[in-house]
N, C-alpha and C. Protein backbone atom coordinates (compact mmCIF):
# COMPACT_ATOMS: atom_id res chain seq x y z
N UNK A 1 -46.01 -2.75 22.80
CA UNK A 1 -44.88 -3.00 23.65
C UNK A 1 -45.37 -2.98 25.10
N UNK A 2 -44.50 -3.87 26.15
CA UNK A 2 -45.24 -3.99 27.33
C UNK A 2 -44.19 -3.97 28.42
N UNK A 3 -44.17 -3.69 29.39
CA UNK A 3 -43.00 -3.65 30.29
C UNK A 3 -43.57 -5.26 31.41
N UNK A 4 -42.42 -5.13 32.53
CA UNK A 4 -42.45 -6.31 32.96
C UNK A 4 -43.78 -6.99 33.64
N UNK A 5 -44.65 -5.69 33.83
CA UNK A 5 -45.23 -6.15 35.09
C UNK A 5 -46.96 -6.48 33.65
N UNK A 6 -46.87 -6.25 32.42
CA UNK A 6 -47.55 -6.29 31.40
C UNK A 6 -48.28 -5.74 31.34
N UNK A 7 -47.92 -4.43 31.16
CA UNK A 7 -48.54 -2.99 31.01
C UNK A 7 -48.69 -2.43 30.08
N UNK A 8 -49.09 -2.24 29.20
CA UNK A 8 -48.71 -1.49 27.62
C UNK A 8 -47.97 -0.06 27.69
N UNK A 9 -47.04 0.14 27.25
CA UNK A 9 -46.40 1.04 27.48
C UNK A 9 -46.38 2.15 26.12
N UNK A 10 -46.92 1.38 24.91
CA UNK A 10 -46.44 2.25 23.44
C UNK A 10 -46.51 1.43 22.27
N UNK A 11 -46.43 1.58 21.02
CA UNK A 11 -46.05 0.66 20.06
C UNK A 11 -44.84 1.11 19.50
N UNK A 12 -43.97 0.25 18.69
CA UNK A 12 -43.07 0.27 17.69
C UNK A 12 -43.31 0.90 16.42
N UNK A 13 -42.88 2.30 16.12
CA UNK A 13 -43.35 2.96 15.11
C UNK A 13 -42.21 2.94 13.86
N UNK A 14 -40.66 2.47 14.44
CA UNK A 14 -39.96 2.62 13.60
C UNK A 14 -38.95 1.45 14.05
N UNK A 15 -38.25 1.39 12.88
CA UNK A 15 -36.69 0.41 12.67
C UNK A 15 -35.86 0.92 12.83
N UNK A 16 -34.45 0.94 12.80
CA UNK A 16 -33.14 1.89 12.52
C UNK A 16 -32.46 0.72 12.27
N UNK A 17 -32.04 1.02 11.02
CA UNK A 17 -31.21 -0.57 10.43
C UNK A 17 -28.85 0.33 10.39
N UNK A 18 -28.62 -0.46 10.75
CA UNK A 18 -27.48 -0.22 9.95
C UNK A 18 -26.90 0.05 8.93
N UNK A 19 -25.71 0.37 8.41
CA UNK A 19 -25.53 0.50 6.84
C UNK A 19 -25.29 -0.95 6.50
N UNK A 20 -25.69 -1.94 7.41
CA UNK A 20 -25.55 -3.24 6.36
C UNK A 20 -26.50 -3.83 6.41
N UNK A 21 -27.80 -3.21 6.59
CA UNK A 21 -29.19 -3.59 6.81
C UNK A 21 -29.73 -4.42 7.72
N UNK A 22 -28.52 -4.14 9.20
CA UNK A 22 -29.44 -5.35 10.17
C UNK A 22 -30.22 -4.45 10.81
N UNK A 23 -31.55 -4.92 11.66
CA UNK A 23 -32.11 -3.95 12.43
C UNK A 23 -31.34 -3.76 13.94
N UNK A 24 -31.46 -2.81 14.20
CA UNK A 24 -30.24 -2.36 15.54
C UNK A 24 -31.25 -1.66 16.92
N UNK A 25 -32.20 -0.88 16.22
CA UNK A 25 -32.63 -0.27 17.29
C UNK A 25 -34.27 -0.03 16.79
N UNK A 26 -35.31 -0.45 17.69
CA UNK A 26 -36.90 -0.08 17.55
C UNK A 26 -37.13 1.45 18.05
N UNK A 27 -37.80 2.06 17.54
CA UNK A 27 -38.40 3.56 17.91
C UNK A 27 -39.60 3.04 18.79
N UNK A 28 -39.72 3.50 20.07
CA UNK A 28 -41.66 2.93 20.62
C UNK A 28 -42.04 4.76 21.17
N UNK A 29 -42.98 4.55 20.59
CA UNK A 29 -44.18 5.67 20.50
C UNK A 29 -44.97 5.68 22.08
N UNK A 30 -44.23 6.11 23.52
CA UNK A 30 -44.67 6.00 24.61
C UNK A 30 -45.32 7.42 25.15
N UNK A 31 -46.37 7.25 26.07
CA UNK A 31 -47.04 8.61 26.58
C UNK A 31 -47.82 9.09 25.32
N UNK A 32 -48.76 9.98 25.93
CA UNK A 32 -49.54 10.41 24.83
C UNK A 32 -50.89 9.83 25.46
N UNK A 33 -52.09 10.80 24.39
CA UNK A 33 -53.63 10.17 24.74
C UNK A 33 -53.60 10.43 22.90
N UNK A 34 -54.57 8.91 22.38
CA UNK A 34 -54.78 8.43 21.28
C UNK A 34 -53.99 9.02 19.76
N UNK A 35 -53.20 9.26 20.13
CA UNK A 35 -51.19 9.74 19.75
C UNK A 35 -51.23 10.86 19.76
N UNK A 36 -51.48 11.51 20.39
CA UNK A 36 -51.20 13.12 20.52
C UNK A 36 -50.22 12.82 21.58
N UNK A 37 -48.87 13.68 21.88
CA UNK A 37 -48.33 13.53 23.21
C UNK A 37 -47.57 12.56 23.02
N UNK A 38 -47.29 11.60 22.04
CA UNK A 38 -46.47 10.47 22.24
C UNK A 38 -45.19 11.33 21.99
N UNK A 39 -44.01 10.06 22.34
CA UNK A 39 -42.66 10.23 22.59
C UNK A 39 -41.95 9.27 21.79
N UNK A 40 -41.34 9.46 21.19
CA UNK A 40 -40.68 8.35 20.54
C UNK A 40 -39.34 8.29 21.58
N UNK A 41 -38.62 6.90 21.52
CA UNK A 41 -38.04 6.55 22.22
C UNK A 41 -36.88 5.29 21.86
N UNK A 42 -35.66 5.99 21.15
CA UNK A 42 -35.09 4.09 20.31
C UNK A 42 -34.45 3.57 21.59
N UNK A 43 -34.97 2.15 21.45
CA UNK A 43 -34.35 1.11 21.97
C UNK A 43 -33.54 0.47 21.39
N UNK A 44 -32.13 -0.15 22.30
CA UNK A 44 -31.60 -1.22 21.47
C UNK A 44 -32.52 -2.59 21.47
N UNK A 45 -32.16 -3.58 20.57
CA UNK A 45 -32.41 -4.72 20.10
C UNK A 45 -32.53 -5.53 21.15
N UNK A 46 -31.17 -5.09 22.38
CA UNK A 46 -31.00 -5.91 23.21
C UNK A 46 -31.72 -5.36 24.34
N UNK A 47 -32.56 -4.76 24.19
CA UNK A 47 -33.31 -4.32 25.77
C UNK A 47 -34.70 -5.01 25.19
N UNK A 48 -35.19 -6.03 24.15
CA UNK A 48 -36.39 -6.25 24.09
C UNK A 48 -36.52 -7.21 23.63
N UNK A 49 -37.42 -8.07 24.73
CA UNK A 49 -37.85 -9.46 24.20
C UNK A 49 -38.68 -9.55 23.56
N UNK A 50 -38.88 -10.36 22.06
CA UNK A 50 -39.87 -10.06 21.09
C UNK A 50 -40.61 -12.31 21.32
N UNK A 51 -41.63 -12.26 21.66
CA UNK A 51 -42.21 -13.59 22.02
C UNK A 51 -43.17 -13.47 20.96
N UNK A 52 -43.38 -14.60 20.41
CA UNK A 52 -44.24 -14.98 19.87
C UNK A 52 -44.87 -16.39 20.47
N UNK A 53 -47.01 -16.28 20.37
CA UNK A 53 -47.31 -17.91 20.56
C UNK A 53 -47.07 -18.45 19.90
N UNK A 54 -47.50 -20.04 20.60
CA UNK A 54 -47.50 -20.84 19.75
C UNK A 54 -47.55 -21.10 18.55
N UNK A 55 -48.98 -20.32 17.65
CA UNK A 55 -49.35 -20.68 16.73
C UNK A 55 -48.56 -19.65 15.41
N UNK A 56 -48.28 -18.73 16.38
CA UNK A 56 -47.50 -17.29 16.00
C UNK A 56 -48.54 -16.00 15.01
N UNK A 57 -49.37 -16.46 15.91
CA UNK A 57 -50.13 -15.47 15.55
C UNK A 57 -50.37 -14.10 15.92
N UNK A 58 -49.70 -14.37 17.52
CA UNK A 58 -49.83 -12.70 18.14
C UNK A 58 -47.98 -12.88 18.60
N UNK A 59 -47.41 -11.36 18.23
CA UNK A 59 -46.34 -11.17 18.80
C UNK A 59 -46.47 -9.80 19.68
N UNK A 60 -45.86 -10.54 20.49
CA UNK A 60 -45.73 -8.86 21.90
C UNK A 60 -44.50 -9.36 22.02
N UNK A 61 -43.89 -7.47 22.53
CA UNK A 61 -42.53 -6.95 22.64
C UNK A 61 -43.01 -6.50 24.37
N UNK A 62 -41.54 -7.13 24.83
CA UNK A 62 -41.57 -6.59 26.34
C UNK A 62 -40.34 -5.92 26.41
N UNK A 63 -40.13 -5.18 27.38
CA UNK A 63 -39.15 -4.18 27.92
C UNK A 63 -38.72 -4.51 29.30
N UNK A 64 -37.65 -3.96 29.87
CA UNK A 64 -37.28 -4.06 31.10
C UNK A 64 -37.67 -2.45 31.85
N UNK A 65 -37.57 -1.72 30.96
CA UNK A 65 -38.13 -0.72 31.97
C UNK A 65 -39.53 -0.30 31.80
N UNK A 66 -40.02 0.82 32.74
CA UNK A 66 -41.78 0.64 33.00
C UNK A 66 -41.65 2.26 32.06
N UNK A 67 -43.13 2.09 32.03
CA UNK A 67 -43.64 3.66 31.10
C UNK A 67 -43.16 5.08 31.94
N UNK A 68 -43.19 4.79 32.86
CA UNK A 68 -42.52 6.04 33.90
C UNK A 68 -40.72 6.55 33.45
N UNK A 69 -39.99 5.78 33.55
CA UNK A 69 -38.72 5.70 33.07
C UNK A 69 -38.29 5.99 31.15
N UNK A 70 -39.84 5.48 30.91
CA UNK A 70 -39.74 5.86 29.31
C UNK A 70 -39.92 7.19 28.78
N UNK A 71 -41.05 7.37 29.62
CA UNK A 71 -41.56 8.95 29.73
C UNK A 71 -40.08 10.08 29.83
């Protein structure tokens, strides 16, 4: 996951689906040194742009807020 300025901020460690199985909210695993210290953190759906390239081989998740604010 990356915030605006394309920073890595964490990865996506979890889902949270609804009781009608849509996904609603990502967990991202922010702060920490080589996962000790991380934070989990759910986001809604709607705070994250999920892009994929062209070929769709690499997908990155961006955020609107920075690792400071996540923290």
């Amino acid at each position: 996951v990356y915030d605006a300025t394309d920073a890595a901020v964490g990865e996506i460690s979890d889902l949270i689906l609804s009781e009608d199985g849509q996904i609603t909210q990502a967990v991202v695993d922010v702060g920490g040194f080589l996962g000790i210290g991380e934070k989990p953190v759910a986001l809604s759906l709607s705070d994250l742009d999920i892009l994929r390239d062209e070929d769709g081989s690499e997908v990155r998740v961006y955020l609107r807020q920075t690792r400071d604010q996540l923290d």
